[in-house]
N, C-alpha and C. Protein backbone atom coordinates (compact mmCIF):
# COMPACT_ATOMS: atom_id res chain seq x y z
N UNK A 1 22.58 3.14 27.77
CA UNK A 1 21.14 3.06 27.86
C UNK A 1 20.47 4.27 27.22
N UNK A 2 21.35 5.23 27.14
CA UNK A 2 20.60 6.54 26.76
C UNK A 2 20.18 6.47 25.28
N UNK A 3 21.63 6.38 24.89
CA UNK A 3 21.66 5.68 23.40
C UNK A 3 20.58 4.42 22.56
N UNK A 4 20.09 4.23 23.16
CA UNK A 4 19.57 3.10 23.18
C UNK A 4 17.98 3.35 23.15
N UNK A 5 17.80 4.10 24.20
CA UNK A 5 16.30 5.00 24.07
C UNK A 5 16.57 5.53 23.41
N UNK A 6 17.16 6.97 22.65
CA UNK A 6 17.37 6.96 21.43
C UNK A 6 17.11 6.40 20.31
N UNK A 7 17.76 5.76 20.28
CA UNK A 7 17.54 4.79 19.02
C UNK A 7 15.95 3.87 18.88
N UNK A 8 15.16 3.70 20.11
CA UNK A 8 14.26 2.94 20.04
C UNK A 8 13.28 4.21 19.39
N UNK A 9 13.43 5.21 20.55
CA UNK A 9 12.48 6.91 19.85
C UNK A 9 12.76 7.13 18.07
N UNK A 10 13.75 7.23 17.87
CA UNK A 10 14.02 7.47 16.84
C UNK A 10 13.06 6.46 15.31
N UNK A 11 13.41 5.45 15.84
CA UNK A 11 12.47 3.86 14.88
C UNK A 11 10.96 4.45 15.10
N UNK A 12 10.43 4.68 16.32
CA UNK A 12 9.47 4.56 16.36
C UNK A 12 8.49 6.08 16.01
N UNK A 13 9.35 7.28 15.84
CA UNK A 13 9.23 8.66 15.03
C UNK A 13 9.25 8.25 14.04
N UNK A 14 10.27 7.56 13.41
CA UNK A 14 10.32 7.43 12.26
C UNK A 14 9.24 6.83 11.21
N UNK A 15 8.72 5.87 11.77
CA UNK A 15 7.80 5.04 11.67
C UNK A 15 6.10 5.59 11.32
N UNK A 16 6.37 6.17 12.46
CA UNK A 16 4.90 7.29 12.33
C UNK A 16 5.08 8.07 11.69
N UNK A 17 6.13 8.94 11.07
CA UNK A 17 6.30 9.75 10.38
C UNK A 17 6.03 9.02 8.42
N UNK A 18 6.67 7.80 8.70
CA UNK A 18 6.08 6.69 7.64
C UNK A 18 4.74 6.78 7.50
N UNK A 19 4.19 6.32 8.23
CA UNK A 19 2.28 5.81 8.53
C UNK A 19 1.73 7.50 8.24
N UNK A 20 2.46 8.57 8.50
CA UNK A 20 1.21 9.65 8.35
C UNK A 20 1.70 9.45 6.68
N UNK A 21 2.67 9.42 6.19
CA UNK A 21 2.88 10.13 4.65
C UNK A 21 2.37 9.35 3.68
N UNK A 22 1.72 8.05 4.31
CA UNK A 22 0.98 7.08 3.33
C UNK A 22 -0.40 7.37 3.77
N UNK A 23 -0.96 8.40 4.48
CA UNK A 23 -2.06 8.41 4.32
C UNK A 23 -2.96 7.66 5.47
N UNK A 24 -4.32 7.50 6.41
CA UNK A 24 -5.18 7.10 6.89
C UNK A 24 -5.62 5.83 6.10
N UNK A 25 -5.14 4.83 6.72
CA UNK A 25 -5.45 3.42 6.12
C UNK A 25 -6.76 3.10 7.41
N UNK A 26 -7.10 3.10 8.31
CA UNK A 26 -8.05 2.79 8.76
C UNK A 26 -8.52 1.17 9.25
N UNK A 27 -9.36 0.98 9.73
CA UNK A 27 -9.70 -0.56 9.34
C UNK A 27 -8.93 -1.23 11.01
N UNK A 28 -9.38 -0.52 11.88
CA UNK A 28 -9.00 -0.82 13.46
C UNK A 28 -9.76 -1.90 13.87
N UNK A 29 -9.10 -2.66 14.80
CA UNK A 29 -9.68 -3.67 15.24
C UNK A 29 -10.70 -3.51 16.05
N UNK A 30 -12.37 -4.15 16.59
CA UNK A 30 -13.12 -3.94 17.59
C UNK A 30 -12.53 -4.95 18.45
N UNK A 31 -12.51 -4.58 19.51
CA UNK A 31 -12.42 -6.18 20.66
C UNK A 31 -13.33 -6.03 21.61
N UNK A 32 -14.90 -5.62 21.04
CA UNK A 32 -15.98 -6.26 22.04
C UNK A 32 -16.28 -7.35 21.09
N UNK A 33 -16.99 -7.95 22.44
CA UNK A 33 -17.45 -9.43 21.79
C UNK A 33 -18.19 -9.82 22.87
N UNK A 34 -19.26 -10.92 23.13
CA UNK A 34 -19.67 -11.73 24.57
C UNK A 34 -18.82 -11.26 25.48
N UNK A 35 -17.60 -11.72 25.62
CA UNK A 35 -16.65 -12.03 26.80
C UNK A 35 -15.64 -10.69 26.94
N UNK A 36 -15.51 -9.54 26.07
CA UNK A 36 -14.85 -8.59 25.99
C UNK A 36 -16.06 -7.37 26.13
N UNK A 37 -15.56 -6.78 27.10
CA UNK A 37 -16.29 -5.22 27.45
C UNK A 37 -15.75 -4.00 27.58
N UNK A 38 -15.92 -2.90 27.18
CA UNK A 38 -15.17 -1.92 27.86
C UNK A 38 -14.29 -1.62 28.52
N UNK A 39 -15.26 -2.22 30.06
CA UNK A 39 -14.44 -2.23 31.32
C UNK A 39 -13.48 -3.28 31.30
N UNK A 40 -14.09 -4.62 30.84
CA UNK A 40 -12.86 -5.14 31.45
C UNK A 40 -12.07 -5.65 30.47
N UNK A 41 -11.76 -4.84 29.25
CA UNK A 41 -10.52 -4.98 28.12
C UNK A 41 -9.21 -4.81 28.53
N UNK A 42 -8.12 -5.69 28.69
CA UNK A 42 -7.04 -5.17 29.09
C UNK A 42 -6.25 -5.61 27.87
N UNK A 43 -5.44 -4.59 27.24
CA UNK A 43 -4.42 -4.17 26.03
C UNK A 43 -2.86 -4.91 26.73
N UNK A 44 -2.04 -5.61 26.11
CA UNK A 44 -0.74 -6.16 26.50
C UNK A 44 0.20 -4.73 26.58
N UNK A 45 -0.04 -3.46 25.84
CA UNK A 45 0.61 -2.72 26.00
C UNK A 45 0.78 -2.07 27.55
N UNK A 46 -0.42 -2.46 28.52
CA UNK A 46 -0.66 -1.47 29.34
C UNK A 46 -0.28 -2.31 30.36
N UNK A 47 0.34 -3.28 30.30
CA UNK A 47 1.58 -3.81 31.70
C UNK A 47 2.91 -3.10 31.48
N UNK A 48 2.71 -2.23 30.54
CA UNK A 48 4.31 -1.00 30.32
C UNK A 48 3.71 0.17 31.23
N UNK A 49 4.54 0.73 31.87
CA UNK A 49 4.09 1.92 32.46
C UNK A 49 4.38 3.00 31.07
N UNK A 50 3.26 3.95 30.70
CA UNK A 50 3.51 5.14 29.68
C UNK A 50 4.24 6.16 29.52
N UNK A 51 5.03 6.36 29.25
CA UNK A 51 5.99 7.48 28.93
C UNK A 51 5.65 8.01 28.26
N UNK A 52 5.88 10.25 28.21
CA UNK A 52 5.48 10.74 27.37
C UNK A 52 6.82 10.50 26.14
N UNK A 53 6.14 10.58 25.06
CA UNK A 53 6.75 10.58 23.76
C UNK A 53 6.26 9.38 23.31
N UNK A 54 6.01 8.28 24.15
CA UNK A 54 5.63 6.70 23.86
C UNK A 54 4.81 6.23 23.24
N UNK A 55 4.78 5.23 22.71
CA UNK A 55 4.07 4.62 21.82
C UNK A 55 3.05 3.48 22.56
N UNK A 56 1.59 4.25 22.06
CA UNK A 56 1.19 2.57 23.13
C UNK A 56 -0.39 2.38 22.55
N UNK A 57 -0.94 1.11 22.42
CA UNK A 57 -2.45 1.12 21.83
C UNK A 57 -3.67 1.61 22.93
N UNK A 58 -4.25 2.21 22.31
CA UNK A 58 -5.56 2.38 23.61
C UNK A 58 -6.69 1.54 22.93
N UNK A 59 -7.84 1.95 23.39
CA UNK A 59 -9.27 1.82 23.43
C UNK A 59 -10.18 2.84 23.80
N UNK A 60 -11.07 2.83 22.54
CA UNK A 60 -12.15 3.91 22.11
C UNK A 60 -13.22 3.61 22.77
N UNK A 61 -13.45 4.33 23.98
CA UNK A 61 -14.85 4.50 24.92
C UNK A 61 -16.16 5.09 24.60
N UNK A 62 -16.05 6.06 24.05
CA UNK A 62 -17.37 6.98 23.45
C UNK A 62 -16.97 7.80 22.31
N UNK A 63 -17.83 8.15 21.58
CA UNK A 63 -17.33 8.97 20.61
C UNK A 63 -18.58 9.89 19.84
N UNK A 64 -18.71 11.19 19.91
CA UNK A 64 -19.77 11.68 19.82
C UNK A 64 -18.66 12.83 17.89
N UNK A 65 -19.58 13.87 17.43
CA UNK A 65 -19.03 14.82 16.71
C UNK A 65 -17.87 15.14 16.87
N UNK A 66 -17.82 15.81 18.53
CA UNK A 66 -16.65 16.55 18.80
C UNK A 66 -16.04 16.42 19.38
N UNK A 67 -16.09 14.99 20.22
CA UNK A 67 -14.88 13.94 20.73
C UNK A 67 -14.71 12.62 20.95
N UNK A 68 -13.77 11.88 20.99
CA UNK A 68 -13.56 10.43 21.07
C UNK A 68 -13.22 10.39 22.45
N UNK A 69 -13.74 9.68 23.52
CA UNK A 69 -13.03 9.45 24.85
C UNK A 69 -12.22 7.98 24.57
N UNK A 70 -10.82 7.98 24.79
CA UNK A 70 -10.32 6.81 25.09
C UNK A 70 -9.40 6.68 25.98
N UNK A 71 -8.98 5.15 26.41
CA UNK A 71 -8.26 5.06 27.91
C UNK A 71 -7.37 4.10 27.31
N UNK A 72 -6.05 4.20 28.27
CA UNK A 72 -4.91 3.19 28.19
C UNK A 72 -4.29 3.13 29.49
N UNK A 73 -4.56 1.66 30.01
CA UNK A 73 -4.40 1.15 31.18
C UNK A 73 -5.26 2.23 32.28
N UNK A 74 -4.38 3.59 33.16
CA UNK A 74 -5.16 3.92 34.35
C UNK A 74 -5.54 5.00 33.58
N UNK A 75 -5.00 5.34 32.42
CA UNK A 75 -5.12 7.22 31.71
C UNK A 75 -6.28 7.21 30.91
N UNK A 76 -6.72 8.43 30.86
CA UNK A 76 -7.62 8.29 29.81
C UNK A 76 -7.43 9.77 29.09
N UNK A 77 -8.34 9.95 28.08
CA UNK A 77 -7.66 10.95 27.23
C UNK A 77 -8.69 11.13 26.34
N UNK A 78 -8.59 12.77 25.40
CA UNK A 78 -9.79 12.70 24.48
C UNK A 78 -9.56 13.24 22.96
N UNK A 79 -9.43 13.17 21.87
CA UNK A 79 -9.47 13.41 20.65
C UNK A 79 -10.17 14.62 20.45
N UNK A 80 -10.20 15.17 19.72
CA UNK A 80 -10.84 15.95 18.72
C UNK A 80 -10.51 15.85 17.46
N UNK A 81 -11.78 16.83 16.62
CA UNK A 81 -11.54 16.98 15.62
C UNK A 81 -10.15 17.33 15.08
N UNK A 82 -9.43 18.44 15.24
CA UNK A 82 -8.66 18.77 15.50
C UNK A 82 -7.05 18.11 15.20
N UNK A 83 -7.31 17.14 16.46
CA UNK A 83 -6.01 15.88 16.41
C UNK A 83 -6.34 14.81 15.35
N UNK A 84 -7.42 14.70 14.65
CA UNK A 84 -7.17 13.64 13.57
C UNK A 84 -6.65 14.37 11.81
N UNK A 85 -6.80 15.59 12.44
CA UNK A 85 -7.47 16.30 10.98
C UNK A 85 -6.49 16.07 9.53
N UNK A 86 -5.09 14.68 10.39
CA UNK A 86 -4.17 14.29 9.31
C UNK A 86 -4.81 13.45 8.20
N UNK A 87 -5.71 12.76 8.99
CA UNK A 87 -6.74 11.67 8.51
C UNK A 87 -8.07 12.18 7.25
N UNK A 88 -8.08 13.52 7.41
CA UNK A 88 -8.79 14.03 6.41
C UNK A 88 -10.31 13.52 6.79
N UNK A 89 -10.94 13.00 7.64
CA UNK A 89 -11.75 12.31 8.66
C UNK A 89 -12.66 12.75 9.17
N UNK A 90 -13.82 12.30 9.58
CA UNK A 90 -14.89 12.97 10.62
C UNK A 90 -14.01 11.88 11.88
N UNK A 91 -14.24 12.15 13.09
CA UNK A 91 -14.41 11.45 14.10
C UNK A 91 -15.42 10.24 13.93
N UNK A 92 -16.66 10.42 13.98
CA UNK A 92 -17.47 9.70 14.10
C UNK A 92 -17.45 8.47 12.86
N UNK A 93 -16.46 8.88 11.50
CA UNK A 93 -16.14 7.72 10.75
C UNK A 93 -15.53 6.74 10.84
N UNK A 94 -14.32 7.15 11.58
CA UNK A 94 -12.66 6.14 11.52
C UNK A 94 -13.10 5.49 13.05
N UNK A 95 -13.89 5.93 14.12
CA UNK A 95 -13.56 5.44 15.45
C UNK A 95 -14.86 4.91 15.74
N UNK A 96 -14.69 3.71 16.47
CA UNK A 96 -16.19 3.35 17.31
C UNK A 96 -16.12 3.41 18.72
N UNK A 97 -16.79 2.84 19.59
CA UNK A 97 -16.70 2.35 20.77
C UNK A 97 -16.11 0.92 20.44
N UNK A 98 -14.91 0.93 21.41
CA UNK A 98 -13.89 -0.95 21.48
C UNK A 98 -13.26 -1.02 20.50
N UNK A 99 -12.71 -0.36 19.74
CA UNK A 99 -11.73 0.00 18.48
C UNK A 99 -10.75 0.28 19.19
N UNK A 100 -9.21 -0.75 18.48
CA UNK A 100 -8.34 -0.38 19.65
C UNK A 100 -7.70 0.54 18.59
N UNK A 101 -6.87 1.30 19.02
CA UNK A 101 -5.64 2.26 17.80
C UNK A 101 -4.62 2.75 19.09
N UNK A 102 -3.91 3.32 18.10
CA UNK A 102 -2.25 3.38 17.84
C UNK A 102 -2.38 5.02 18.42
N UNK A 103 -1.59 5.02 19.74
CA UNK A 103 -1.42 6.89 19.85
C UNK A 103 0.00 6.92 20.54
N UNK A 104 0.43 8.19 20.27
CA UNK A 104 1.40 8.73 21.22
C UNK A 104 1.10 9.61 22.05
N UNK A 105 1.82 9.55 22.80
CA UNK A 105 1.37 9.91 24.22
C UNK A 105 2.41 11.50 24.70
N UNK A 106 1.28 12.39 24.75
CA UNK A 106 2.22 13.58 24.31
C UNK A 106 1.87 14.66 25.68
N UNK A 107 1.70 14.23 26.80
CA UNK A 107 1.53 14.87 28.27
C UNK A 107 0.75 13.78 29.31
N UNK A 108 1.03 13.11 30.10
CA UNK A 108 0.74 12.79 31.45
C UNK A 108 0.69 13.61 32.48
N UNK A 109 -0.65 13.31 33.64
CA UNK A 109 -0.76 14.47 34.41
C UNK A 109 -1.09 13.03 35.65
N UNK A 110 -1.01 13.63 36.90
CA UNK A 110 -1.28 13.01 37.93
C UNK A 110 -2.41 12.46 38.46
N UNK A 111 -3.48 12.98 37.68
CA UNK A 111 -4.99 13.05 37.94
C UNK A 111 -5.39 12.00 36.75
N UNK A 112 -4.18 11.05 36.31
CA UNK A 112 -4.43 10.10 35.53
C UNK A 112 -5.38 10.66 33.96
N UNK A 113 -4.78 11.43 33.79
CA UNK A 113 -5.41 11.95 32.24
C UNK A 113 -4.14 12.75 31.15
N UNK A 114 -4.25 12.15 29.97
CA UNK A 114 -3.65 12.88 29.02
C UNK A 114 -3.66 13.24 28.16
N UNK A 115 -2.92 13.51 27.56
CA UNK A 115 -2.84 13.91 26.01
C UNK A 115 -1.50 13.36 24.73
N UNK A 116 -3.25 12.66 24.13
CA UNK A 116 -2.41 11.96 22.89
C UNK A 116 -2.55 12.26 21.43
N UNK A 117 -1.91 11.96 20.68
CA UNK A 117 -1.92 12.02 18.99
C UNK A 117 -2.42 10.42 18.22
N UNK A 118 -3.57 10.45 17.30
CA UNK A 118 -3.53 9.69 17.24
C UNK A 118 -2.74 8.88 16.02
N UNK A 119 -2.37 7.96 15.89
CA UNK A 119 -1.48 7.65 15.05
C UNK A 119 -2.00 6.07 14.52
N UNK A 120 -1.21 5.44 13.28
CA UNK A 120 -1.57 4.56 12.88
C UNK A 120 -0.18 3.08 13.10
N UNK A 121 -1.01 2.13 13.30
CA UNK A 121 -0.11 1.14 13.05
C UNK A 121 -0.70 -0.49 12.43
N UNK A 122 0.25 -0.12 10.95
CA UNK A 122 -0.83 -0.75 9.68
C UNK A 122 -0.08 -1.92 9.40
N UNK A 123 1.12 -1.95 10.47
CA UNK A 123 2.04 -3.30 10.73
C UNK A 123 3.51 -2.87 9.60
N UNK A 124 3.90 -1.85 9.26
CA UNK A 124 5.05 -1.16 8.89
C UNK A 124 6.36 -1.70 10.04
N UNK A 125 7.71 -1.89 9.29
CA UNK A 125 9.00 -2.42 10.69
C UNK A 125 9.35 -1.66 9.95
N UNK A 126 10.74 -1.69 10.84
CA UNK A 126 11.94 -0.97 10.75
C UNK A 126 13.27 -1.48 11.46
N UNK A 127 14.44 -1.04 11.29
CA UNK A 127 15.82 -1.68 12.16
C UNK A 127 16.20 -0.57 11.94
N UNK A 128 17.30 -0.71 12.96
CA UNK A 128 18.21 0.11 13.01
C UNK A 128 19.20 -0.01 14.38
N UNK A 129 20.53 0.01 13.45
CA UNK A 129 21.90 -0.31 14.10
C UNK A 129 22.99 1.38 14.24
N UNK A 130 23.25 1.58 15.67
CA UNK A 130 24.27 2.37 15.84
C UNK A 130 25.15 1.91 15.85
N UNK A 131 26.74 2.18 15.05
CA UNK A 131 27.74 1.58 15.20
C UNK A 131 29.13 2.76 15.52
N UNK A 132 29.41 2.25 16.46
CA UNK A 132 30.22 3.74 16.78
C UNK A 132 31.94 3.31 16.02
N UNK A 133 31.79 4.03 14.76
CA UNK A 133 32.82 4.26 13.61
C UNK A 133 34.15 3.92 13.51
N UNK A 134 34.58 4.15 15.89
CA UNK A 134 36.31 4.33 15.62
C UNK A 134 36.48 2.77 16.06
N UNK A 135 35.76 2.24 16.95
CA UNK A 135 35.87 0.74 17.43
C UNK A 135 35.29 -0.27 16.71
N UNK A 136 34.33 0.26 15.85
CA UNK A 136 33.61 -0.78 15.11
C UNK A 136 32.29 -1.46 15.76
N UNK A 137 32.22 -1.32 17.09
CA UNK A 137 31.35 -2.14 18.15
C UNK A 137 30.12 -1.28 18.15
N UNK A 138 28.69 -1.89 18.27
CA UNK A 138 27.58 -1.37 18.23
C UNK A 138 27.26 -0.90 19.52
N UNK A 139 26.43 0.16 19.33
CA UNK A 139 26.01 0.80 20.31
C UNK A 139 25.12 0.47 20.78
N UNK A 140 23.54 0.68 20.04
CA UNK A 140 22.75 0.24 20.13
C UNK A 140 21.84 -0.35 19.00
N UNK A 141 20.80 -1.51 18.89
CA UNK A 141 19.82 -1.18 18.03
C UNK A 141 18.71 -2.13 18.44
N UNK A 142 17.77 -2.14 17.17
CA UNK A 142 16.60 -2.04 17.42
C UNK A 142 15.80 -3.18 15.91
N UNK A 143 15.30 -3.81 16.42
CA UNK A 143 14.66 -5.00 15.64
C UNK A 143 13.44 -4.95 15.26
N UNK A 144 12.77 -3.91 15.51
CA UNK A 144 11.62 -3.77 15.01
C UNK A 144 10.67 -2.70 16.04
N UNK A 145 9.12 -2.48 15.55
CA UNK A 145 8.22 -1.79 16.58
C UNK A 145 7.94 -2.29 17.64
N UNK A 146 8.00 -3.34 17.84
CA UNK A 146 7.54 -3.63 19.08
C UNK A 146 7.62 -5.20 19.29
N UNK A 147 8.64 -6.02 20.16
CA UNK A 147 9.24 -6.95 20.61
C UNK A 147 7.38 -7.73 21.27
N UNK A 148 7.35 -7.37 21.82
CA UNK A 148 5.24 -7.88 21.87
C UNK A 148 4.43 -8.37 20.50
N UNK A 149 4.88 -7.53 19.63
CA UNK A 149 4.49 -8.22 18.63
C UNK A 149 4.80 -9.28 17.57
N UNK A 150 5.86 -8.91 17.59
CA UNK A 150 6.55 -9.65 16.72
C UNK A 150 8.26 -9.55 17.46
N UNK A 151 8.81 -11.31 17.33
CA UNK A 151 10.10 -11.39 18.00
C UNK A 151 11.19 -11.32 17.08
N UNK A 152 10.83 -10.90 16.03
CA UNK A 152 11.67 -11.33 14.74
C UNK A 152 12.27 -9.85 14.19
N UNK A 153 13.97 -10.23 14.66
CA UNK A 153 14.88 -8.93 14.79
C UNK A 153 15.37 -8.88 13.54
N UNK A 154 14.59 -7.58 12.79
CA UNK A 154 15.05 -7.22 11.24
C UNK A 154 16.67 -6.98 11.43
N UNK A 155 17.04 -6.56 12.27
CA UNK A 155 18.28 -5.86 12.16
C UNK A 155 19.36 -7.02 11.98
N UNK A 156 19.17 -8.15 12.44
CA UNK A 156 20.07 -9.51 12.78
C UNK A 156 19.52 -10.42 11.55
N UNK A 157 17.85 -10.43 11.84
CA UNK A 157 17.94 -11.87 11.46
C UNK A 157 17.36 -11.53 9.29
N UNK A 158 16.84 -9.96 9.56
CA UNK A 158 16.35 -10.29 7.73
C UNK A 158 17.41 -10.14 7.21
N UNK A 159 17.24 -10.74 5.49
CA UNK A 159 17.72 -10.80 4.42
C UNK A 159 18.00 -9.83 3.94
N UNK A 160 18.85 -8.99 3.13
CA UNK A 160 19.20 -7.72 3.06
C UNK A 160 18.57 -7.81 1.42
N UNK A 161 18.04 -6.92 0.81
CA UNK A 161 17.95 -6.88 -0.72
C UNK A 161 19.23 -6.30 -1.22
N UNK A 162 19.59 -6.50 -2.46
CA UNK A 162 21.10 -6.11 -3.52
C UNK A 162 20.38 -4.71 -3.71
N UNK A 163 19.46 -4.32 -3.91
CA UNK A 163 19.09 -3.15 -4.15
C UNK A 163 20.23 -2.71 -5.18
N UNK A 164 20.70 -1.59 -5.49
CA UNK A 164 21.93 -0.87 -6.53
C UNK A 164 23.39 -1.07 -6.44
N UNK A 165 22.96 -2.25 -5.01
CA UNK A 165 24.97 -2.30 -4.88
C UNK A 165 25.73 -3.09 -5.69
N UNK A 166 24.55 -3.74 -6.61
CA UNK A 166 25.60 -4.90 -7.34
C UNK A 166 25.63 -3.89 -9.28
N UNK A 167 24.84 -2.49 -9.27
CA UNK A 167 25.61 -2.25 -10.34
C UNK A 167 27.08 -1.16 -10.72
N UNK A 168 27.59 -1.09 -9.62
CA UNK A 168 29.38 -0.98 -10.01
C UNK A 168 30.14 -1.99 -10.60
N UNK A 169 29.41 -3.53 -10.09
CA UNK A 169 30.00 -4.10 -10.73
C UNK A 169 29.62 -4.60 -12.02
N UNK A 170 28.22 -4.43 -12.29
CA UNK A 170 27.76 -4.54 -14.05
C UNK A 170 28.46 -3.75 -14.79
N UNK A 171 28.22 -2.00 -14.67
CA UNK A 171 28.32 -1.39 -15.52
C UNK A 171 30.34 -1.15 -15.26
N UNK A 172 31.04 -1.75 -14.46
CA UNK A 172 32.56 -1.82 -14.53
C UNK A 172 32.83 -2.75 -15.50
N UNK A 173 32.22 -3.82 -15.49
CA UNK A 173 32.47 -5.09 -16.14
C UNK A 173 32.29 -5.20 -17.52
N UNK A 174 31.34 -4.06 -18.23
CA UNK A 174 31.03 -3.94 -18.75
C UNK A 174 31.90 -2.62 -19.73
N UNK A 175 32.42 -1.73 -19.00
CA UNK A 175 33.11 -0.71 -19.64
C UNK A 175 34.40 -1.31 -19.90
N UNK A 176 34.70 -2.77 -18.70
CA UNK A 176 36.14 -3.08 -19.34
C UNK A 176 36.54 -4.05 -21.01
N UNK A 177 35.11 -4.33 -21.53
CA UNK A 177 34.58 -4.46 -22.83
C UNK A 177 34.19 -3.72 -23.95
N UNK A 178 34.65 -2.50 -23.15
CA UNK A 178 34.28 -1.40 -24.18
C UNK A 178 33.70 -0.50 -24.08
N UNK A 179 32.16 -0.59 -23.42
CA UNK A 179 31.22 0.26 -23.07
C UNK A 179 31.89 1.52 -22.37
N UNK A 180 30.75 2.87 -22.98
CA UNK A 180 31.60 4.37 -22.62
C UNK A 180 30.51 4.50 -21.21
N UNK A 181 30.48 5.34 -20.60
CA UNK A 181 29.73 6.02 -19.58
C UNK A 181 28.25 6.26 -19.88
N UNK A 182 28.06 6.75 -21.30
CA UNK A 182 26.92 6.73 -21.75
C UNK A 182 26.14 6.22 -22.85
N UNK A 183 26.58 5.23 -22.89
CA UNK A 183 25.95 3.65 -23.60
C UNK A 183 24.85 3.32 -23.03
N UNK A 184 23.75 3.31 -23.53
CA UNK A 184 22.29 2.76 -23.17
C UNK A 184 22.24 1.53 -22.98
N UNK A 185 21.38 0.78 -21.76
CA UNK A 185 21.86 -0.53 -21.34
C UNK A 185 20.21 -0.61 -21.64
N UNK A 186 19.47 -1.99 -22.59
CA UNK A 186 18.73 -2.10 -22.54
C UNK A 186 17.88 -3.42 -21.64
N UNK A 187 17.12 -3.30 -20.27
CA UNK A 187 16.97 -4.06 -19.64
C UNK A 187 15.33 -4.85 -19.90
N UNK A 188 15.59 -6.01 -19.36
CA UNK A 188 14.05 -6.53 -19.51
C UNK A 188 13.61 -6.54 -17.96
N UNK A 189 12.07 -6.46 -17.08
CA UNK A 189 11.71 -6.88 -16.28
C UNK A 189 11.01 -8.32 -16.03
């Protein structure tokens, strides 16, 4: 099991570490509407109890210059300038009131308040398989960001691309015809 959290932390660092290096894509969902309010918005993430390090969506309550108030499930929590400043961003641009986004959750306190980072999720996956080397048998892995969203386990069920593994056998096949090591191969796209 340890292994396993592991491996889920790991996808999901990884991931964000993805989403910051491409930059503030933006473009968050509102979910007020008639029948959706503030108060009574409830996020599918927030039947998970929060763990620090965790990944989980909130909702943007107020948002003035010099802070964003937002809550997830009983916590609530506040931005600054500061914590976006990856975003290159004012506050008052990227966030509204009922804008849900993407944070990690980086201190829980008892008095139901914390502290988060905010982060992006622009619908980027990932897999990933531990396989422990001497038995062959997997340890753990992981099918994607988040089993809520999507049920569809990259690690099992996608298609793998050939990516570069199929040219050992071009450029072998090819030297046993003659070709030296540094023979120019001219390709079309």
């Amino acid at each position: 099991m340890d292994l396993q959290r592991a491996a889920n932390q790991a996808l999901l660092d990884g991931l964000a570490t993805y989403e910051r290096s491409r930059g503030w894509k933006g473009h968050l969902p509102n979910v007020l509407n008639k029948s959706v309010t503030l108060e009574n918005y409830h996020d599918p993430d927030w039947d998970d109890d929060p763990e620090i390090n965790g990944y989980m969506h909130a909702l943007v309550t107020a948002v003035s210059p010099a802070s964003a108030s937002i809550k997830f499930g009983s916590y609530v929590a506040s931005l600054t300038p500061a914590d976006i400043a990856w975003t290159h961003d004012k506050l008052q641009d990227i966030l509204w009131p009922g804008n849900r986004m993407y944070v990690k959750i980086l201190s829980l306190d008892s008095g139901k308040e914390a502290q988060v980072s905010l982060e992006q999720d622009s619908g980027a996956q990932g897999a990933l398989v531990v396989i422990d080397n001497v038995s062959g048998g997997i340890r753990a892995m992981v099918g994607g960001r988040d089993f809520n969203d999507s049920k569809f386990n990259r690690a099992t069920q996608a298609l793998r691309q050939v990516g570069s593994s199929f040219k050992p056998f071009v450029y072998t096949a090819a030297m046993d015809r003659g070709a030296s090591p540094t023979t120019p191969f001219l390709t079309r796209l």
